[in-house]
Every structure is written in structure tokens, then in C-alpha cells.
C-alpha atoms as a PDB file:
ATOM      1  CA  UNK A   1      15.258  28.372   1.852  1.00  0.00           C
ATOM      2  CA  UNK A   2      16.999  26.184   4.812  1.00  0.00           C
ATOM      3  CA  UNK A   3      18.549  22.957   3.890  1.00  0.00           C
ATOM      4  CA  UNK A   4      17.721  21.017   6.590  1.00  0.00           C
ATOM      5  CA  UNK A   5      20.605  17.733   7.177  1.00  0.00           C
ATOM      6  CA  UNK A   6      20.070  14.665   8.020  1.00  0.00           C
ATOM      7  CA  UNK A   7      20.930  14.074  11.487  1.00  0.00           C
ATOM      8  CA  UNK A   8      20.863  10.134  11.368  1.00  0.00           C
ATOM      9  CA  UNK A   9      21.798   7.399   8.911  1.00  0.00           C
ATOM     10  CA  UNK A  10      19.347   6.163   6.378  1.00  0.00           C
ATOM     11  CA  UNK A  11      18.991   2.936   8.519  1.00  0.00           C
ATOM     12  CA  UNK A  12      18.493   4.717  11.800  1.00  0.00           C
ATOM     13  CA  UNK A  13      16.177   7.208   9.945  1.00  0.00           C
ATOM     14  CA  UNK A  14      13.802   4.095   8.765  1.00  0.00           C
ATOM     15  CA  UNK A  15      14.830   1.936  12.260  1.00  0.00           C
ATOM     16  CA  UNK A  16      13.077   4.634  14.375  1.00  0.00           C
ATOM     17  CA  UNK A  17      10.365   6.066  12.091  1.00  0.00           C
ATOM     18  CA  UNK A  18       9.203   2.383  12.540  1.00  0.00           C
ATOM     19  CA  UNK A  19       9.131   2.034  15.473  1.00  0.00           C
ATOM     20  CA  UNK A  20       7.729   5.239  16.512  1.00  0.00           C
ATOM     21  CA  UNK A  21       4.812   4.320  14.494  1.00  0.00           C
ATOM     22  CA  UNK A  22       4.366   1.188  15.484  1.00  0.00           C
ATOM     23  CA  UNK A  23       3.984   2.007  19.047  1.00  0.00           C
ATOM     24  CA  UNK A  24       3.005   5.550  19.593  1.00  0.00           C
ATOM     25  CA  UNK A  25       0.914   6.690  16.744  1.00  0.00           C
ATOM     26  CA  UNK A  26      -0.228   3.876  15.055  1.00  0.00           C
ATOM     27  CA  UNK A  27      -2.724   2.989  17.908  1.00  0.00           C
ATOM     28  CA  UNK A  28      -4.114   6.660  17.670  1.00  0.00           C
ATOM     29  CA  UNK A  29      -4.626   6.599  13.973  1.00  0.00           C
ATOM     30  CA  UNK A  30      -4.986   3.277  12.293  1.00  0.00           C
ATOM     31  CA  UNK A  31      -9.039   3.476  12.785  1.00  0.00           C
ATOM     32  CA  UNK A  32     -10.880   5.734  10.084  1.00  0.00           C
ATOM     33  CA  UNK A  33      -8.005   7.279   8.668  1.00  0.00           C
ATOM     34  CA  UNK A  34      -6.667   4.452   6.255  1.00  0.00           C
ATOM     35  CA  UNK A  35      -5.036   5.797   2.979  1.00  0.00           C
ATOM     36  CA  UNK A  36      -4.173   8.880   4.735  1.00  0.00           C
ATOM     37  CA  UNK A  37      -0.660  10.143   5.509  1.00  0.00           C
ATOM     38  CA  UNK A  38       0.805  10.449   8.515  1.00  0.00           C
ATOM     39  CA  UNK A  39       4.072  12.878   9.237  1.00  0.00           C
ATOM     40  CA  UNK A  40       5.906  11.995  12.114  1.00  0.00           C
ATOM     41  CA  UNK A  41       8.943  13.729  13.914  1.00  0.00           C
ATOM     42  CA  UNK A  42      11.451  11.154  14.780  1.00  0.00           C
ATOM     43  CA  UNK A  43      13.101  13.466  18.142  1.00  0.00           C
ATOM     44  CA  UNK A  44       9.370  14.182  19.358  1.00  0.00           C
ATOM     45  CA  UNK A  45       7.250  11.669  18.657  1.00  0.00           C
ATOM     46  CA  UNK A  46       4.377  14.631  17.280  1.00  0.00           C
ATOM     47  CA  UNK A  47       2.594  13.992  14.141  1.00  0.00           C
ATOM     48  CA  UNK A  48       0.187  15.229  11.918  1.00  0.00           C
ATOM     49  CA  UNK A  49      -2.064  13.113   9.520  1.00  0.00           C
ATOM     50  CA  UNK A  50      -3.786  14.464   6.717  1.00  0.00           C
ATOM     51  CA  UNK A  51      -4.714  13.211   2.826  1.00  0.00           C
ATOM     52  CA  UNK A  52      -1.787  15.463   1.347  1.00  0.00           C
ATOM     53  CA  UNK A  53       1.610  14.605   2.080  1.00  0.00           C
ATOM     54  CA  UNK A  54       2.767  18.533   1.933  1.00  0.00           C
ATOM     55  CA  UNK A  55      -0.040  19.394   4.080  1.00  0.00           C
ATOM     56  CA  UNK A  56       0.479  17.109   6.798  1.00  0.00           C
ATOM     57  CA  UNK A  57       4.464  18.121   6.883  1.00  0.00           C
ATOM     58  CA  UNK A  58       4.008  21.638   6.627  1.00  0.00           C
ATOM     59  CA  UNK A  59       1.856  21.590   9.423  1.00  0.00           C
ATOM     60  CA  UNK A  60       4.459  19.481  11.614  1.00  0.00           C
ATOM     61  CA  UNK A  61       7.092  21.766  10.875  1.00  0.00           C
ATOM     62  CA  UNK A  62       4.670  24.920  11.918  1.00  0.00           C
ATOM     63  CA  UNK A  63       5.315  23.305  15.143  1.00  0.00           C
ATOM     64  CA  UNK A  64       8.875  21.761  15.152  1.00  0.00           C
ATOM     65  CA  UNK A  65      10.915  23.794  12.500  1.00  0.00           C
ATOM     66  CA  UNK A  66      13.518  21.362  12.516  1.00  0.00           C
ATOM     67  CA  UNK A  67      11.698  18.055  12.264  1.00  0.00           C
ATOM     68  CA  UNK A  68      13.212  15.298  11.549  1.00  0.00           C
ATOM     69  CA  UNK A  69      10.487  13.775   9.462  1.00  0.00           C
ATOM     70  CA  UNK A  70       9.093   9.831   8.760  1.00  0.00           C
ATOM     71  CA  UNK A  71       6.320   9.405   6.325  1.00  0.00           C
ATOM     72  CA  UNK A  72       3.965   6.485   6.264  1.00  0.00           C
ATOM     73  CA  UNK A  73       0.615   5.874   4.869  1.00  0.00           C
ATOM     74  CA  UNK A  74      -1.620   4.365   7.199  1.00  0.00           C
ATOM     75  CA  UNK A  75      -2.561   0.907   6.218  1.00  0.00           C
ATOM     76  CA  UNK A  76      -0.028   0.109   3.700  1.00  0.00           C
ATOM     77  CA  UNK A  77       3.887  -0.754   3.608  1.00  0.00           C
ATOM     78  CA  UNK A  78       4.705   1.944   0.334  1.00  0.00           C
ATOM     79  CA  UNK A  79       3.757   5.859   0.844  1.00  0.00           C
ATOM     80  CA  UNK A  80       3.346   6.014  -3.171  1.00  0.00           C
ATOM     81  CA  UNK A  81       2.688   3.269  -5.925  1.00  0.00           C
ATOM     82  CA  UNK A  82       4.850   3.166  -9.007  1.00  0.00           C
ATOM     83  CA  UNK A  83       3.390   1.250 -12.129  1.00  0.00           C
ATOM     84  CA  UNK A  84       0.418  -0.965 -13.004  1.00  0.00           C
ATOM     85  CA  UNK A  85      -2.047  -1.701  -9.749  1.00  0.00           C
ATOM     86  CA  UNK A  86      -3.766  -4.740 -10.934  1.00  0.00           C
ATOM     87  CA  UNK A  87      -3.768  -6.822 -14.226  1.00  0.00           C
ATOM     88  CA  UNK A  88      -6.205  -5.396 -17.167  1.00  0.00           C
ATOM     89  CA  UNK A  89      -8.554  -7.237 -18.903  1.00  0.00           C
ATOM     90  CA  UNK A  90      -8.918  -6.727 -23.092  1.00  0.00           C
END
């Protein structure tokens, strides 16, 4: 298995993921596809989007073995939820 590095700094990572998905693919995708992932290659600009995280970057790096790769999940700020969603009622 390849060990792929880093080629930017966490803050450049997140800078340009951002921005690459706010104006390049979030226009494309935003409509019927919220919930869903989207895998984005931060030196292209290609993405694929797709329900399964692994799915939608396996198929990115089919095409670009060496993606550099920014996760989102359209329609939401977090890509996974840790804890309680709501309040519960006794």
C-alpha cells in the first residue's frame, strides 16, 4: 500500500478545499444531492459525489492516483456527527 503525503499544510489543505467547493462544484451539486458526499481533488478541481465516503474517493483516485483529496457533505458544515442529534424526550 502507498502512503500518500501531504503536499500542503493543514490550513492550506482546508483554505482551498473551500474554496474549490464553493465556487466550482458546489453550483453543480448542491440541487438533489443533499446529504451526499462529495470528494474533491484539490490540484484538479475533479470530483466525485456519491452516498459512501469510500466510494466516492476510490472512484476519484481511479482517475487521479495521487489526489489530493477534500471531503464535504453537501448541505452541511461537519462530514460526520459525533454524539446526541437532538434532545430526547422520557
Amino acid at each position: 500500500m502507498v502512503v500518500r503525503q501531504p503536499r500542503y499544510s493543514k490550513e492550506e489543505f482546508a483554505r482551498r478545499g473551500d474554496e474549490i467547493y464553493e465556487t466550482q462544484v458546489r453550483p453543480q451539486v448542491e440541487a438533489g444531492n443533499h446529504g451526499k458526499i462529495v470528494a474533491i481533488d484539490l490540484e484538479t478541481g475533479d470530483f466525485e459525489v456519491d452516498s459512501s465516503e469510500i466510494t466516492a474517493c476510490d472512484r476519484l483516485e481511479a482517475r487521479h492516483p495521487n489526489a489530493q483529496i477534500w471531503i464535504v457533505r453537501i448541505g452541511s458544515r461537519y462530514v460526520r456527527r459525533f454524539g446526541e442529534r437532538g434532545k430526547r424526550t422520557a
